[in-house]
N, C-alpha and C. Protein backbone atom coordinates (compact mmCIF):
# COMPACT_ATOMS: atom_id res chain seq x y z
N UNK A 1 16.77 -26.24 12.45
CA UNK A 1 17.53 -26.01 13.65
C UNK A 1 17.57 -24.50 13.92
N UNK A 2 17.18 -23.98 15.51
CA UNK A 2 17.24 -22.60 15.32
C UNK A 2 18.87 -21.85 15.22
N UNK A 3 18.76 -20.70 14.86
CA UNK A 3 19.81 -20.16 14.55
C UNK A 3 19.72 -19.28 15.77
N UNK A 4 20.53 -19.29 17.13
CA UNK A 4 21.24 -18.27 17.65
C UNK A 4 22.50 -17.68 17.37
N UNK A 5 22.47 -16.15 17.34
CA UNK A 5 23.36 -16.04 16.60
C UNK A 5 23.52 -14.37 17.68
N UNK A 6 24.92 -14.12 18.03
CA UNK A 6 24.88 -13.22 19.54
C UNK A 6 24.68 -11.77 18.88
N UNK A 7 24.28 -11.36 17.21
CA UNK A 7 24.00 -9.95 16.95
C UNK A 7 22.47 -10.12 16.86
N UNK A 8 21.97 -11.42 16.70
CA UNK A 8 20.84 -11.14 16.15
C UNK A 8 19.57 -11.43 17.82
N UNK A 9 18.82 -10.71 18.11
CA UNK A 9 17.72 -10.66 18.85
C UNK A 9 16.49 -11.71 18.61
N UNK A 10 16.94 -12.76 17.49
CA UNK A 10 15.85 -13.54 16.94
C UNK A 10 16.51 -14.72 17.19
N UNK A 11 15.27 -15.49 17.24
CA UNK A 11 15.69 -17.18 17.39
C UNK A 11 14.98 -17.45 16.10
N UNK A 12 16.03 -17.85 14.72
CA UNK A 12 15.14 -18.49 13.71
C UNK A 12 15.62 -19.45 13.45
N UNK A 13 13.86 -20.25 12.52
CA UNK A 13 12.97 -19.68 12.11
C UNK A 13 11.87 -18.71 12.87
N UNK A 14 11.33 -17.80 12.96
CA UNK A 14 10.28 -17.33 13.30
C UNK A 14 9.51 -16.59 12.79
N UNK A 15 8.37 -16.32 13.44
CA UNK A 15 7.53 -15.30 12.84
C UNK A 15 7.57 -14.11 12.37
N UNK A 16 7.52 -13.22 11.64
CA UNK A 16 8.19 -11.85 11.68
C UNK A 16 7.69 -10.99 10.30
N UNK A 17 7.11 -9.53 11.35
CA UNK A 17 6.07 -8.90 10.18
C UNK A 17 6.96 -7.61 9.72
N UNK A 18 6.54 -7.65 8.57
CA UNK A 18 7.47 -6.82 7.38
C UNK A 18 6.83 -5.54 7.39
N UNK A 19 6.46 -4.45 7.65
CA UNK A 19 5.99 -3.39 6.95
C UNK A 19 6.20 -2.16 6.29
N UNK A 20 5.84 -1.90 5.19
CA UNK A 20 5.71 -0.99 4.16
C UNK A 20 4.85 -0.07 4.02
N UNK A 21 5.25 1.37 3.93
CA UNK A 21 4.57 2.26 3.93
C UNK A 21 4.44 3.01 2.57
N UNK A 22 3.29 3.54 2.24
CA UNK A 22 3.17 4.39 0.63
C UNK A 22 2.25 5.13 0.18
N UNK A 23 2.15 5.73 -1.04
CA UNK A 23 1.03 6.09 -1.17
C UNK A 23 0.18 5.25 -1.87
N UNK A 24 -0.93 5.63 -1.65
CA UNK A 24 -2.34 4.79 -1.65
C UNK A 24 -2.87 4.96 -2.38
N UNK A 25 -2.65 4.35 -3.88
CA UNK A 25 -2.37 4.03 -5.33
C UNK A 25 -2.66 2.80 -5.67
N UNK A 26 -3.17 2.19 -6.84
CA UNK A 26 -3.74 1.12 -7.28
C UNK A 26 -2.04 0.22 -7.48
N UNK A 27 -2.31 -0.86 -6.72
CA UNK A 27 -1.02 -2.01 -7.08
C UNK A 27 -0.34 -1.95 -5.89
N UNK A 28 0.10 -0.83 -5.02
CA UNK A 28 1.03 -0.32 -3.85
C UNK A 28 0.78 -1.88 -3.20
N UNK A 29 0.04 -2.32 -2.55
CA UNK A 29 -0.11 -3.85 -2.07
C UNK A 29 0.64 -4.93 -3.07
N UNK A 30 -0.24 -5.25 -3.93
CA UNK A 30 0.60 -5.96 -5.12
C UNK A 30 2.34 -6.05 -4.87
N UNK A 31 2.72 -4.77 -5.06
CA UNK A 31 4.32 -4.51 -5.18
C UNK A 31 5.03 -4.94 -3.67
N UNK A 32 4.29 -4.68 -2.91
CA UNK A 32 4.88 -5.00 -1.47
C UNK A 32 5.22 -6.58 -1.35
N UNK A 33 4.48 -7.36 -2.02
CA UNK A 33 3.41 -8.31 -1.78
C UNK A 33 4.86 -9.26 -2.32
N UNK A 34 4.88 -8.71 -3.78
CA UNK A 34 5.98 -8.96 -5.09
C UNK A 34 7.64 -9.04 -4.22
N UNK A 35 7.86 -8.11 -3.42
CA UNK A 35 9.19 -7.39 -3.46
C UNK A 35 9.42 -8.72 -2.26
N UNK A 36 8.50 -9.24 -1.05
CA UNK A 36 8.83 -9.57 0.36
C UNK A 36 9.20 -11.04 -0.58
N UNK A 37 7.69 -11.64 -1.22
CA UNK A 37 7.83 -12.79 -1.99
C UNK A 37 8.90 -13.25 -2.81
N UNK A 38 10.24 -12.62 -2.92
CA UNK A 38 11.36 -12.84 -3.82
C UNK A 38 11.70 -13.80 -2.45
N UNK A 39 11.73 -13.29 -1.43
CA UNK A 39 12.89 -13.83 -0.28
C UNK A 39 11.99 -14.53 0.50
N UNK A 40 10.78 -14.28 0.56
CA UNK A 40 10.12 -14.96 1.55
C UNK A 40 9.00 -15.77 0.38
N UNK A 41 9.18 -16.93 -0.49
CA UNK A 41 7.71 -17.33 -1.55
C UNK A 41 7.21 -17.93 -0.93
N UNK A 42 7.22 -18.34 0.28
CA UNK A 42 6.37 -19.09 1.24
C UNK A 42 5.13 -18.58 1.65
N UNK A 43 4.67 -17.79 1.53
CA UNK A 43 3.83 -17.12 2.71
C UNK A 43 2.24 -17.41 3.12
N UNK A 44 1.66 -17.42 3.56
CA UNK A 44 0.89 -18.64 4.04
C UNK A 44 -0.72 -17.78 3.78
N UNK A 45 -1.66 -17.98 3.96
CA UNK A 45 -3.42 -17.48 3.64
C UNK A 45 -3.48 -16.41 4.72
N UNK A 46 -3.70 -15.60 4.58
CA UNK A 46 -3.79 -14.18 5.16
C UNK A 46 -2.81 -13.61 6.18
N UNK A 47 -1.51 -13.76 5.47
CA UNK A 47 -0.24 -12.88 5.77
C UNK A 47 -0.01 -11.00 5.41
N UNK A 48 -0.95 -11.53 4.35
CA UNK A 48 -1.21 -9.41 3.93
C UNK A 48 -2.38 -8.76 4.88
N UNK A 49 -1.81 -8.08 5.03
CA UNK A 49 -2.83 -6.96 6.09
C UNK A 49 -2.65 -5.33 5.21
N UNK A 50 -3.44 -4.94 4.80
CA UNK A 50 -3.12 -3.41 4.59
C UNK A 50 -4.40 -2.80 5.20
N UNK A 51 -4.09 -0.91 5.47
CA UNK A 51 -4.64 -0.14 6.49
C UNK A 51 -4.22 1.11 6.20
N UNK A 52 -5.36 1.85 5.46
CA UNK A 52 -5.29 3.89 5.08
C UNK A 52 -4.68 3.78 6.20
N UNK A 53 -4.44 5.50 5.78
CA UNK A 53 -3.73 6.16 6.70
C UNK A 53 -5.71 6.71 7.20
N UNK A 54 -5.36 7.88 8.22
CA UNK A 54 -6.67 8.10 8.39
C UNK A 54 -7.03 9.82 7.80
N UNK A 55 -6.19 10.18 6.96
CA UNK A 55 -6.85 10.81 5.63
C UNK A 55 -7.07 9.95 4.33
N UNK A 56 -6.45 9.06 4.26
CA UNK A 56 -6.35 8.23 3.31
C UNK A 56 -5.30 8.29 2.14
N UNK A 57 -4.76 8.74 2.54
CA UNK A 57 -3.53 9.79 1.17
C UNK A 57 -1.99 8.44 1.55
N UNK A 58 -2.07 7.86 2.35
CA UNK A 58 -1.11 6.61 2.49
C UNK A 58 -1.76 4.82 2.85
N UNK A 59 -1.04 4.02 2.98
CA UNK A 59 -1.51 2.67 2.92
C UNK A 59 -0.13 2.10 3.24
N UNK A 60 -0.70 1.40 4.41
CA UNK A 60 0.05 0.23 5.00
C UNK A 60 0.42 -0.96 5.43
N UNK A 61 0.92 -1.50 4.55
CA UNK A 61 1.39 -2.94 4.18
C UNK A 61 2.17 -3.68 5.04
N UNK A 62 1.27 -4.80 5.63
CA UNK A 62 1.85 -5.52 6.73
C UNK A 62 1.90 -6.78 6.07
N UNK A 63 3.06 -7.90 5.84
CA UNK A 63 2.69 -9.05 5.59
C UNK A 63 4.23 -10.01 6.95
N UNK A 64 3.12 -11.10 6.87
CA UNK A 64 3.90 -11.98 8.52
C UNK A 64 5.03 -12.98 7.35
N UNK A 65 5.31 -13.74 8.13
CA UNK A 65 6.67 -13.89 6.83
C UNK A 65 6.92 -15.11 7.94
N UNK A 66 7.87 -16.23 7.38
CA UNK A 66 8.50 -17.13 8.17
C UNK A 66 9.81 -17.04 8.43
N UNK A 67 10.26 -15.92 8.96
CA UNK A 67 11.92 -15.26 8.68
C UNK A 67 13.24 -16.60 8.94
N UNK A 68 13.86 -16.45 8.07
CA UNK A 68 14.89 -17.83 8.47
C UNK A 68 16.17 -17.61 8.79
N UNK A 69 16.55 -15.89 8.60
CA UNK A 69 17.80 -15.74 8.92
C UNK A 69 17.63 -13.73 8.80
N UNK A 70 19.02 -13.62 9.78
CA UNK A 70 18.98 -12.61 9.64
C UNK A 70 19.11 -11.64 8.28
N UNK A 71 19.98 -12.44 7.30
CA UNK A 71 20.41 -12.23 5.88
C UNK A 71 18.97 -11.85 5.30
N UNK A 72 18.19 -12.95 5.05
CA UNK A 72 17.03 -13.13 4.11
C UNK A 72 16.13 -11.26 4.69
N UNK A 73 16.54 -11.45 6.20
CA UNK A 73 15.22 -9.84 6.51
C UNK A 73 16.15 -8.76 5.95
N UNK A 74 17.43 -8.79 6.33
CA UNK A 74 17.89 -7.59 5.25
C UNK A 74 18.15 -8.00 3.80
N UNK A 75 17.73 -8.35 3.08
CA UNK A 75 17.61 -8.63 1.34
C UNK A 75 16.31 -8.27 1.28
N UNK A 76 15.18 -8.09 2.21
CA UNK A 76 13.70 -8.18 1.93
C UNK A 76 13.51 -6.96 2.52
N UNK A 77 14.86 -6.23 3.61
CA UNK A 77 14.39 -4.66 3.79
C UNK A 77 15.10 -3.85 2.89
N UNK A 78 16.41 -4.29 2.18
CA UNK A 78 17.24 -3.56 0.61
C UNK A 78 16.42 -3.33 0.40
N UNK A 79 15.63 -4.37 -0.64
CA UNK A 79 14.61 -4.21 -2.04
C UNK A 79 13.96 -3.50 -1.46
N UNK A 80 13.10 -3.41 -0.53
CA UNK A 80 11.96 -2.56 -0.14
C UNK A 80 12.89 -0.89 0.40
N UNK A 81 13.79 -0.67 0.50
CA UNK A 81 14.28 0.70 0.44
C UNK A 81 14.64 1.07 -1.19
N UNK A 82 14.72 0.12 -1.98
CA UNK A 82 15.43 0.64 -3.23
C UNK A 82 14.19 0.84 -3.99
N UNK A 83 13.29 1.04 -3.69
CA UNK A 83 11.95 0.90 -4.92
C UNK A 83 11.78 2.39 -4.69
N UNK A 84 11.50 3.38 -5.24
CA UNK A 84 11.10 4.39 -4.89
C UNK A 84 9.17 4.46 -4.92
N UNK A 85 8.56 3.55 -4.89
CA UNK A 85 6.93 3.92 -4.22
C UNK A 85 6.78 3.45 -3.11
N UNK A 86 8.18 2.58 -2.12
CA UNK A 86 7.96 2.67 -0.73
C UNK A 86 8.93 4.00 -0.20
N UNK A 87 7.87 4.68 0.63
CA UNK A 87 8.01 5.90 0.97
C UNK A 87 9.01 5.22 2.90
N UNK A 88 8.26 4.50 3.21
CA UNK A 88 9.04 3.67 4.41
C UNK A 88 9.00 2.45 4.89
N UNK A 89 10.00 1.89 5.57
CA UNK A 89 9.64 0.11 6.15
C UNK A 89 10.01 0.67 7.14
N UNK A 90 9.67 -0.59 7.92
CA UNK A 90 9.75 -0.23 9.66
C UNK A 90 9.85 -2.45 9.44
């Protein structure tokens, strides 16, 4: 059943892409991958997208997610501020 809810701008369930920014280091994907998958273990065959920066010195981690509430996207943007090798989420 969708959830309207009058703070939130979303009708869920829906679609909704997570991204993580870092440096561009062996695993940085992996960990993104790890941190969304606590809250989101659903995630479906080519939900990860990553993309250098265009020196290459960063990497950016996009994965699509089946968001179910407003709660679950902030528990999945915490963890991803509390790690110190994400440098940013958006």
């Amino acid at each position: 059943m969708p959830q309207n809810n009058e703070d939130s701008a979303f009708d869920f369930p829906c679609d909704f892409t997570v991204k993580a920014m870092g440096l561009a280091e062996p695993g940085f994907d992996a960990l993104v991958v790890e941190i969304v998958r606590r809250h989101a273990p659903d995630l479906s065959e080519g939900a990860v997208r990553s993309r250098p920066s265009r020196n290459g010195k960063y990497v950016s981690v996009s994965v699509v997610i089946q968001a179910r509430s407003r709660a679950q996207l902030d528990a999945i943007y915490h963890d991803l501020t509390a790690h110190e090798r994400v440098l940013m989420r958006l």
